[in-house]
N, C-alpha and C. Protein backbone atom coordinates (compact mmCIF):
# COMPACT_ATOMS: atom_id res chain seq x y z
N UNK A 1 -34.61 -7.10 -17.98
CA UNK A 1 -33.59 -7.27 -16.97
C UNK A 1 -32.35 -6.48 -17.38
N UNK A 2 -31.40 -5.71 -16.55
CA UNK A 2 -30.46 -4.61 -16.59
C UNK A 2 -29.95 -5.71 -16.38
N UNK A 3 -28.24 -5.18 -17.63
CA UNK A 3 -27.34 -5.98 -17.29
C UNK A 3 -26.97 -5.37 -15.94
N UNK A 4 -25.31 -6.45 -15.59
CA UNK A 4 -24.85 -5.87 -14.31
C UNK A 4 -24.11 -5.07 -14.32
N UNK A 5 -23.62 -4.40 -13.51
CA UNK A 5 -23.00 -3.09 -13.54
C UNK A 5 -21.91 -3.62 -13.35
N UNK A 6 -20.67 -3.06 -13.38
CA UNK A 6 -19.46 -3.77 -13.57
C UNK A 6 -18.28 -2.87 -12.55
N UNK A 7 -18.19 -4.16 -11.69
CA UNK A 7 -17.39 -3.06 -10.36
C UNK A 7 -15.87 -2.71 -10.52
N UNK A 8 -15.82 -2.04 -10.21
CA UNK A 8 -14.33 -1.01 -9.90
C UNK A 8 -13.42 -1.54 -9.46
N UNK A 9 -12.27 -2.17 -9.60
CA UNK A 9 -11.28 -3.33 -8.81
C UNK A 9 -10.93 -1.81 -8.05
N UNK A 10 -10.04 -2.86 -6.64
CA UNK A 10 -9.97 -1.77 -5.68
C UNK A 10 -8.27 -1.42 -6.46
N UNK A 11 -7.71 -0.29 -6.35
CA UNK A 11 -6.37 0.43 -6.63
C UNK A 11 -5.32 0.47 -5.61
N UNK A 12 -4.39 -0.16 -5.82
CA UNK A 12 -3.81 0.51 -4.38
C UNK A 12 -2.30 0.58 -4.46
N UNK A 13 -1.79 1.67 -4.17
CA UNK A 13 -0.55 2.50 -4.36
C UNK A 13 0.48 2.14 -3.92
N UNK A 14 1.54 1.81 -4.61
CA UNK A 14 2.58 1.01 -3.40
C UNK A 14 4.01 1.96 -3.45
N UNK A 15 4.69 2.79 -2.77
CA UNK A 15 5.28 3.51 -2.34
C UNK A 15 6.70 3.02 -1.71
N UNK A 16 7.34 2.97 -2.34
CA UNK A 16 8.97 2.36 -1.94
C UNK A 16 9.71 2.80 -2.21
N UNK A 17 10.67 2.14 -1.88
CA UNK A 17 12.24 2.10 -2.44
C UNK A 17 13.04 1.00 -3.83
N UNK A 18 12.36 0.26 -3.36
CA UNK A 18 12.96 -1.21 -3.93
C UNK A 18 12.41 -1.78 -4.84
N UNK A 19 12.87 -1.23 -6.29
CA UNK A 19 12.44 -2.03 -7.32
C UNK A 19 11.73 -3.41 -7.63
N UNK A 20 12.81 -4.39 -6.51
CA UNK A 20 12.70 -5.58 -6.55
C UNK A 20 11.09 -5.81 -5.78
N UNK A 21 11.13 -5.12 -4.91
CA UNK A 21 9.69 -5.12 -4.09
C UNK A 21 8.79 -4.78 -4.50
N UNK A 22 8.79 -3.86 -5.06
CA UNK A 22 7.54 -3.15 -5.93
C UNK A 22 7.23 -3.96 -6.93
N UNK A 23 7.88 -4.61 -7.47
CA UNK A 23 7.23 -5.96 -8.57
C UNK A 23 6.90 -7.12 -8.11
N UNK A 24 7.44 -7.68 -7.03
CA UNK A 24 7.10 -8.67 -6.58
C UNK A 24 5.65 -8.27 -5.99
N UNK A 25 5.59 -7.08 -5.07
CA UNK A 25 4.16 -6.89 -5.01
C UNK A 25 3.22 -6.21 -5.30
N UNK A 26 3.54 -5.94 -6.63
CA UNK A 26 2.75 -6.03 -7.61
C UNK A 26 2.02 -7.02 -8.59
N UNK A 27 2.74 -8.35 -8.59
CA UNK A 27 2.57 -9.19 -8.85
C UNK A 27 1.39 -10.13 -8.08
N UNK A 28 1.97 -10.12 -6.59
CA UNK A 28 0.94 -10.65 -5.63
C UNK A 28 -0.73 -9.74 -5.82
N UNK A 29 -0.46 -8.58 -5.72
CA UNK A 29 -1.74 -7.62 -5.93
C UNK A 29 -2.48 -7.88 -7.17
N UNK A 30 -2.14 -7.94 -8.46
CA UNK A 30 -2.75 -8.02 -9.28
C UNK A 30 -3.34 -9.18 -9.22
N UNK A 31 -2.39 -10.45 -9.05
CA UNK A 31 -3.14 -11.78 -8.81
C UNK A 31 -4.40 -11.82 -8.07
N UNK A 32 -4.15 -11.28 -6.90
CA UNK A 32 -5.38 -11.26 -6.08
C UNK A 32 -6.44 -9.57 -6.50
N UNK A 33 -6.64 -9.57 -7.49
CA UNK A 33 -7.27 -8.68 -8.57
C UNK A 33 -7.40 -7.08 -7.80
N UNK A 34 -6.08 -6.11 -7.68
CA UNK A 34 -5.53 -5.24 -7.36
C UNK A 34 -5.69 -4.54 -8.64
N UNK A 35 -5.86 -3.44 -9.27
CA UNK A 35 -5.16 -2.61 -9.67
C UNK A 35 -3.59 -1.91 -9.34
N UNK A 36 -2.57 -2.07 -9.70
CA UNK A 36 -1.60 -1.75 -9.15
C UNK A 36 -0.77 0.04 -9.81
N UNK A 37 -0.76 0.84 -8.74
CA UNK A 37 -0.23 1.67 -9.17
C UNK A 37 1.14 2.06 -8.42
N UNK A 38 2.41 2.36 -8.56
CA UNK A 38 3.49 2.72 -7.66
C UNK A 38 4.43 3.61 -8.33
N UNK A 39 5.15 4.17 -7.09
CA UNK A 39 6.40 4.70 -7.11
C UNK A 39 7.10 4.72 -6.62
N UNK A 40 8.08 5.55 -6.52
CA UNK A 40 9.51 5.43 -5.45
C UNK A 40 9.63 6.47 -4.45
N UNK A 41 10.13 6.27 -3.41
CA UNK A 41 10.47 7.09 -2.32
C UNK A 41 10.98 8.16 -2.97
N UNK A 42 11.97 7.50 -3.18
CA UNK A 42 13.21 8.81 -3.87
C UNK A 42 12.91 10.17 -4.96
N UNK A 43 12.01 9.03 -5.52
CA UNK A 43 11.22 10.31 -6.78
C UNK A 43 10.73 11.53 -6.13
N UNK A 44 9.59 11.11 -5.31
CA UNK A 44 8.79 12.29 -4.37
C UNK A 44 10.22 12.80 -3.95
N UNK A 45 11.11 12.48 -2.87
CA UNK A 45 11.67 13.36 -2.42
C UNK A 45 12.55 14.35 -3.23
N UNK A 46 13.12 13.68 -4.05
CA UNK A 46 13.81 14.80 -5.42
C UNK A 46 13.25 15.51 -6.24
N UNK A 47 11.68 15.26 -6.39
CA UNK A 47 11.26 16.35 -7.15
C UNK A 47 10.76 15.76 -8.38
N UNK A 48 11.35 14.64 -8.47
CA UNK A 48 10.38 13.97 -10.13
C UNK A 48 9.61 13.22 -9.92
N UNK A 49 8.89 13.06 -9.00
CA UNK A 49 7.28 12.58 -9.00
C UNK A 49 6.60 13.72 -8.00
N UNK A 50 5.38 14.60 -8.32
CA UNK A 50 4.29 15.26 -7.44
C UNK A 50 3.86 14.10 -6.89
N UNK A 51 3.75 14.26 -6.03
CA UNK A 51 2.90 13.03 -4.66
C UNK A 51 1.21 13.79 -5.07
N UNK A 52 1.13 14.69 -4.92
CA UNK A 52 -0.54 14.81 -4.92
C UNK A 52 -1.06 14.74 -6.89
N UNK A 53 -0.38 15.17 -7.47
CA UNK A 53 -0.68 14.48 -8.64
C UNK A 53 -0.78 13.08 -8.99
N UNK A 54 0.15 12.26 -8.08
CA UNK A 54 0.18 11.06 -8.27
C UNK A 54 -0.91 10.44 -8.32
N UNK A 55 -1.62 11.24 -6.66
CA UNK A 55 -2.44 10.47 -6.04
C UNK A 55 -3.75 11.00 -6.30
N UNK A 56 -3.95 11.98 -6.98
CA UNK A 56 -5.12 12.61 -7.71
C UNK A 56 -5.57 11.55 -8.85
N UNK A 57 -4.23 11.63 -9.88
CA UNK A 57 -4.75 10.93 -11.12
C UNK A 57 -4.97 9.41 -10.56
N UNK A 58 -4.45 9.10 -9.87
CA UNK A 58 -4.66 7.17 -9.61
C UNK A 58 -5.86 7.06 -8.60
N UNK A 59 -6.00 7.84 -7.90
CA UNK A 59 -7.59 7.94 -6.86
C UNK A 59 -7.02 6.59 -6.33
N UNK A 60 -6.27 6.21 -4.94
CA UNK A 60 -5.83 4.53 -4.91
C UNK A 60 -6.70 4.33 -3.37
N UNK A 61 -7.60 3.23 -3.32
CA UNK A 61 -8.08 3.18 -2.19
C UNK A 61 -7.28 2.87 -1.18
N UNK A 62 -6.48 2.04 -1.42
CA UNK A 62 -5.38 1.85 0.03
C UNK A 62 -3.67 2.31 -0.67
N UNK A 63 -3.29 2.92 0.50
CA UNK A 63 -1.63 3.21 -0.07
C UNK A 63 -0.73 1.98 1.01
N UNK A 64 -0.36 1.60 -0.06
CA UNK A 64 1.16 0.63 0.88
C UNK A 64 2.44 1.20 0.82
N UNK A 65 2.55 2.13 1.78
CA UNK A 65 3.88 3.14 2.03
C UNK A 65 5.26 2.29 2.70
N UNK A 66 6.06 2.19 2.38
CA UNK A 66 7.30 1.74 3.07
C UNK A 66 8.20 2.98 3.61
N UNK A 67 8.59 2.68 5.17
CA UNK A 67 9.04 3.93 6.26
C UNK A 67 10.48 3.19 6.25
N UNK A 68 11.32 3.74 5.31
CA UNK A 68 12.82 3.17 5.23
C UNK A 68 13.57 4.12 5.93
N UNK A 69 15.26 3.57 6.45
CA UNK A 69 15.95 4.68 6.53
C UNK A 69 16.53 5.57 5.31
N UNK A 70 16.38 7.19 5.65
CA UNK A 70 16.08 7.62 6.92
C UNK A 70 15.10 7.70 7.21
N UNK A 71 13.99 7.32 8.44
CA UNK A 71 13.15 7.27 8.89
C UNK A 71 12.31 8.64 8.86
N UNK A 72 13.11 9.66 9.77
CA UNK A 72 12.77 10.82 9.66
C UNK A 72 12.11 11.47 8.08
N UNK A 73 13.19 11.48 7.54
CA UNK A 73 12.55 12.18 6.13
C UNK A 73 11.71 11.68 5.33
N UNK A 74 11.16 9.96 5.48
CA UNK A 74 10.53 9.32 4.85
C UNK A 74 8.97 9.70 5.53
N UNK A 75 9.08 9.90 6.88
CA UNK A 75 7.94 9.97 7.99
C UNK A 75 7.84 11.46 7.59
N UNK A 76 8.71 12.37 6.85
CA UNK A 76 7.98 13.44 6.55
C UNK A 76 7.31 13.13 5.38
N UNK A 77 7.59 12.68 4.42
CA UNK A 77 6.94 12.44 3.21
C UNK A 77 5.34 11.79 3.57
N UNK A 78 5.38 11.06 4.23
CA UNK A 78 4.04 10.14 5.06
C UNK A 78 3.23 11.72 5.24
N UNK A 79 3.52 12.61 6.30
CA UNK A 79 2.68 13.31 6.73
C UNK A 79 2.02 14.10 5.50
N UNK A 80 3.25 14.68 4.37
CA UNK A 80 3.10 15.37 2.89
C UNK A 80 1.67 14.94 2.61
N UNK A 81 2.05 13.21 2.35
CA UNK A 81 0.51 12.61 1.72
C UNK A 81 -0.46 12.71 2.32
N UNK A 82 -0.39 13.06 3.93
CA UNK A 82 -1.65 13.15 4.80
C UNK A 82 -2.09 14.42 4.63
N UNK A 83 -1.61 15.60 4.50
CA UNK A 83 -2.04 16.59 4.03
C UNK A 83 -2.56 16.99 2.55
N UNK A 84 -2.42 15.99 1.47
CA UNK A 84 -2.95 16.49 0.77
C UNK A 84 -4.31 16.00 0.54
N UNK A 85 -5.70 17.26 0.53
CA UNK A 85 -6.95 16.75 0.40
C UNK A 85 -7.38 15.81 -0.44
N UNK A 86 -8.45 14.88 0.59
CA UNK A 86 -9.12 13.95 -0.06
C UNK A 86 -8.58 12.82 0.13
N UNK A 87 -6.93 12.77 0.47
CA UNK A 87 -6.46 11.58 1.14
C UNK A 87 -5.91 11.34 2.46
N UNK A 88 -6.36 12.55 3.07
CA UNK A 88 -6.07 12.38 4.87
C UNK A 88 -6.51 11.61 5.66
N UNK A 89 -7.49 11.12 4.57
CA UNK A 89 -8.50 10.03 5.64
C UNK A 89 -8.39 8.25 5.20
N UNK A 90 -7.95 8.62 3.67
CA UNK A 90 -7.37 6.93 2.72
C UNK A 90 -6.74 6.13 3.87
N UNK A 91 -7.25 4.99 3.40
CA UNK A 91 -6.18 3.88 4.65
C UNK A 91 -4.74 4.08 3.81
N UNK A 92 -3.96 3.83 4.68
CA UNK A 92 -2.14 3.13 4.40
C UNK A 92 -2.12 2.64 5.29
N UNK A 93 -0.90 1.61 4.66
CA UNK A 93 -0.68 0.18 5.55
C UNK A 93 1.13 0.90 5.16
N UNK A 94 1.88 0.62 6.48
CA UNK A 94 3.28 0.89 6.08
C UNK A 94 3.85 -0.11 6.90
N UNK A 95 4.93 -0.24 5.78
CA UNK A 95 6.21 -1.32 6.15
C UNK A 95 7.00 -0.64 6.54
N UNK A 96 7.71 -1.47 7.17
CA UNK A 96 9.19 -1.11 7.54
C UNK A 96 9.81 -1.61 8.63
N UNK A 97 11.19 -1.94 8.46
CA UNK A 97 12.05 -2.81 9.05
C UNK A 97 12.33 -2.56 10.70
N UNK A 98 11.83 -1.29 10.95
CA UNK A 98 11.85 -0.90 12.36
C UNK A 98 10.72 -0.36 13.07
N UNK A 99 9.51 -1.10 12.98
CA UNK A 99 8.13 -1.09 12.94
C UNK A 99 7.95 -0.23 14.44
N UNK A 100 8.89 -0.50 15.58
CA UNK A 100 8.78 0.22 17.06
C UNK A 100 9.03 2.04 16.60
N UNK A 101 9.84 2.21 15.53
CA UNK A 101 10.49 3.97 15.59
C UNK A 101 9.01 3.95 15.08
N UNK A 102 8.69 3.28 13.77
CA UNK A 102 7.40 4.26 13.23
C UNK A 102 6.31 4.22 14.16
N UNK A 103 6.42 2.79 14.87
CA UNK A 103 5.46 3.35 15.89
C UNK A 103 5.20 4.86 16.25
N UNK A 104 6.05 4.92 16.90
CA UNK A 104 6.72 6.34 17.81
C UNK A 104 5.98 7.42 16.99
N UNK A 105 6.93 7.49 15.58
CA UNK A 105 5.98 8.49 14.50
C UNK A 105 4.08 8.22 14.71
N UNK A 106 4.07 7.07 14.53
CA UNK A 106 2.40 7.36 13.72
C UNK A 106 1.23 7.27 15.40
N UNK A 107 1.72 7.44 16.29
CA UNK A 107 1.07 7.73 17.39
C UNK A 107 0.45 8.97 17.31
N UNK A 108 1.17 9.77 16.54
CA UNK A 108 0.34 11.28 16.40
C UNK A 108 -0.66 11.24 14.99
N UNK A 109 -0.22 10.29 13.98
CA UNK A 109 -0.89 10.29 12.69
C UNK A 109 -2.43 9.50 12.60
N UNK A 110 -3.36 10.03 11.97
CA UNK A 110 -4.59 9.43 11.83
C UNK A 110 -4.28 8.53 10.14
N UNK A 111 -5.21 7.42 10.40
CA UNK A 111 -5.68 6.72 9.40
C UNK A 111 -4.63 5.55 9.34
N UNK A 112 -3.08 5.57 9.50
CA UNK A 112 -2.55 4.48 9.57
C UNK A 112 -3.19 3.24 10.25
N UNK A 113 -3.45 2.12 8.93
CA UNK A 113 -4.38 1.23 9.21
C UNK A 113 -3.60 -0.01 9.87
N UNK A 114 -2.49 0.01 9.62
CA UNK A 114 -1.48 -1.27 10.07
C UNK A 114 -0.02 -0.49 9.86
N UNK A 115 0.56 -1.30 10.90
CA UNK A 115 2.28 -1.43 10.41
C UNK A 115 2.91 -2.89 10.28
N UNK A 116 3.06 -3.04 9.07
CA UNK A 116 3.68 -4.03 9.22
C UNK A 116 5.11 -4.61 8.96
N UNK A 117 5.71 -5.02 9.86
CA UNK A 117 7.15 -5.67 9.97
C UNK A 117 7.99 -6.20 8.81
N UNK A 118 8.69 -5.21 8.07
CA UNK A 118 9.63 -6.21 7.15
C UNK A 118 11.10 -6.79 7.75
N UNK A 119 11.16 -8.11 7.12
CA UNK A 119 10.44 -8.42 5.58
C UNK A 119 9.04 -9.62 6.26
N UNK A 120 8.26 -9.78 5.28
CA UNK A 120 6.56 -9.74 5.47
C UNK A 120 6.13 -11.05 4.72
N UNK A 121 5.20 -11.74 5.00
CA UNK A 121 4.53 -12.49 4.17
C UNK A 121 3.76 -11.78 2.86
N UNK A 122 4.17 -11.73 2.18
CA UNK A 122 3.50 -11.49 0.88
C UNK A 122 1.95 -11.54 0.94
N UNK A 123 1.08 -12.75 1.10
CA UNK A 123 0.12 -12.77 1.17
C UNK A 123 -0.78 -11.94 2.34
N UNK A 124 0.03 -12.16 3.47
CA UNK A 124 -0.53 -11.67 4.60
C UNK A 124 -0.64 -10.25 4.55
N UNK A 125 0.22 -9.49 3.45
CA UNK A 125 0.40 -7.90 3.28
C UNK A 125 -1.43 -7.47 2.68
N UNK A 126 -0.94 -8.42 1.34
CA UNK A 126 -2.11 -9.26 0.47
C UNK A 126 -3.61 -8.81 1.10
N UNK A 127 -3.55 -9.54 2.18
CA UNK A 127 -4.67 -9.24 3.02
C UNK A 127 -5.20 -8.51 3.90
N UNK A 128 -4.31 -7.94 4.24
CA UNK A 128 -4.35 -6.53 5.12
C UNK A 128 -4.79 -5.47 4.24
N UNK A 129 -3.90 -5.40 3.24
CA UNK A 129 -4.82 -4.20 2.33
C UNK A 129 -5.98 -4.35 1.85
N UNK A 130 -6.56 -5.58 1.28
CA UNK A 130 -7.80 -6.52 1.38
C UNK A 130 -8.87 -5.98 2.26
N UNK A 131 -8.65 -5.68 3.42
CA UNK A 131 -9.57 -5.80 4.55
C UNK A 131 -9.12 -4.41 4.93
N UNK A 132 -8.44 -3.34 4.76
CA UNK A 132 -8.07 -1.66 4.75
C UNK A 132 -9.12 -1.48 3.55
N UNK A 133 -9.15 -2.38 2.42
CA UNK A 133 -10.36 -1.56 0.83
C UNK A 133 -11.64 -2.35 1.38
N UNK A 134 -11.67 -3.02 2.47
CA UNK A 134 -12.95 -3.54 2.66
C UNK A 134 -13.42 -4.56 1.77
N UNK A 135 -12.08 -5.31 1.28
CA UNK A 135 -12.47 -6.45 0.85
C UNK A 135 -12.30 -7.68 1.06
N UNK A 136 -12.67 -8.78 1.08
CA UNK A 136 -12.70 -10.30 1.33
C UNK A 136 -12.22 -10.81 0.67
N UNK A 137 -10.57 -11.80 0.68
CA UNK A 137 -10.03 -12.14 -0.81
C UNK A 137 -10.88 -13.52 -0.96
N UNK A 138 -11.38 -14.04 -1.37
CA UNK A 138 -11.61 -15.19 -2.02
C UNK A 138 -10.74 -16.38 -1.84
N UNK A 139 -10.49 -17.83 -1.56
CA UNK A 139 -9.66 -18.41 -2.46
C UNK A 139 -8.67 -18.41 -3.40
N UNK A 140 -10.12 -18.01 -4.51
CA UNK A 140 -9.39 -18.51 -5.68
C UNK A 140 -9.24 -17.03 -6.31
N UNK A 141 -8.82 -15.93 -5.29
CA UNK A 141 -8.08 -14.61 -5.92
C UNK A 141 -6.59 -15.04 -5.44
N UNK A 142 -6.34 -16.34 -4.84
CA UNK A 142 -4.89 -16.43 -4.46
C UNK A 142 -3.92 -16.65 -5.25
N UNK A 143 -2.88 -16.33 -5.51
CA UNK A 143 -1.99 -17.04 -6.55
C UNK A 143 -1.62 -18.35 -6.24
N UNK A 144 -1.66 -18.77 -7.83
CA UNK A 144 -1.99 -20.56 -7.54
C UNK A 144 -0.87 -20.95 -7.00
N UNK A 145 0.02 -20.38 -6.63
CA UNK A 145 1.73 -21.41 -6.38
C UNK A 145 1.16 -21.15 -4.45
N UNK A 146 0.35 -20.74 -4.40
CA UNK A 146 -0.05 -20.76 -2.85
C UNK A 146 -0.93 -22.02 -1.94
N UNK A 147 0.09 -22.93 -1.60
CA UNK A 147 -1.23 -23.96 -0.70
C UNK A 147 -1.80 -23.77 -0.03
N UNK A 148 -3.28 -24.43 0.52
CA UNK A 148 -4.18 -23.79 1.31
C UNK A 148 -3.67 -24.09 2.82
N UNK A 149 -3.62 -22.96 3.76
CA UNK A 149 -3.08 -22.90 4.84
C UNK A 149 -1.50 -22.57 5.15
N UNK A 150 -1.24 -22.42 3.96
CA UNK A 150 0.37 -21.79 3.99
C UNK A 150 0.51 -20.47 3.22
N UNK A 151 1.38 -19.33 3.30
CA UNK A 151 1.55 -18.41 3.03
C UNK A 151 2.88 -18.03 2.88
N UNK A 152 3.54 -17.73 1.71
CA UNK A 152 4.38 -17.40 1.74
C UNK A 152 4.82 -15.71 1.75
């Protein structure tokens, strides 16, 4: 009998602004057994993070992009990542506080898997990217300070 093969936790990229956010959900992600990889808006746009290196070396099945103001230049950075091969087709799930403008933007964009409204249920983000990597969270991948049927 072969042992079992030992699966790949899903990766998934979280793309912001906000320190404070990026740990908090990072925290939620890992709990619910994420690989967590991130960076900052600002980096890509100034020049000290490559976006396609980023996203080469981390291979992330779902990206959780946040569309802050300014909208515009952030929604260019969005398209950046859609152009670079191999991830034009990756799900992203994007936040942001004015979910109707990005509408507007991602009417022309493929693969945007959700938008969702900040500020957000944590878990419910949780699960959206969950079900963008094609996965089913479990229960007991929830973090325990979570009661059943409530979400914070």
């Amino acid at each position: 009998m072969m042992p079992p093969v030992a699966q790949r936790l899903p990766v998934v990229a979280l793309i912001n602004s906000t320190p404070d956010v990026i740990d908090m959900l990072r925290i939620a992600f890992e709990q619910a057994g994420f690989v967590v990889v991130s960076t900052f808006t600002y980096l890509i746009r100034e020049g000290d993070v490559d976006l396609e290196s980023f996203l080469a070396q981390h291979r992330p099945d779902v990206i959780v992009y946040d569309i802050a103001p300014p909208y515009k230049s952030n929604w260019q950075l969005f398209l950046q990542l859609r152009a670079i091969p191999g991830f034009n087709d990756r799900p992203v799930v994007l936040t942001s506080t004015n979910p109707t403008r990005v509408q507007q933007f991602a009417q022309t964009a493929q693969a945007v898997f959700e938008i969702v409204e900040t500020p957000y249920e944590v878990m419910k983000l949780v699960d959206t990217v969950a079900h963008a990597a094609g996965r089913k969270l479990p229960a007991a991948d929830r973090p325990e300070s979570e009661e059943p049927g409530r979400r914070n």
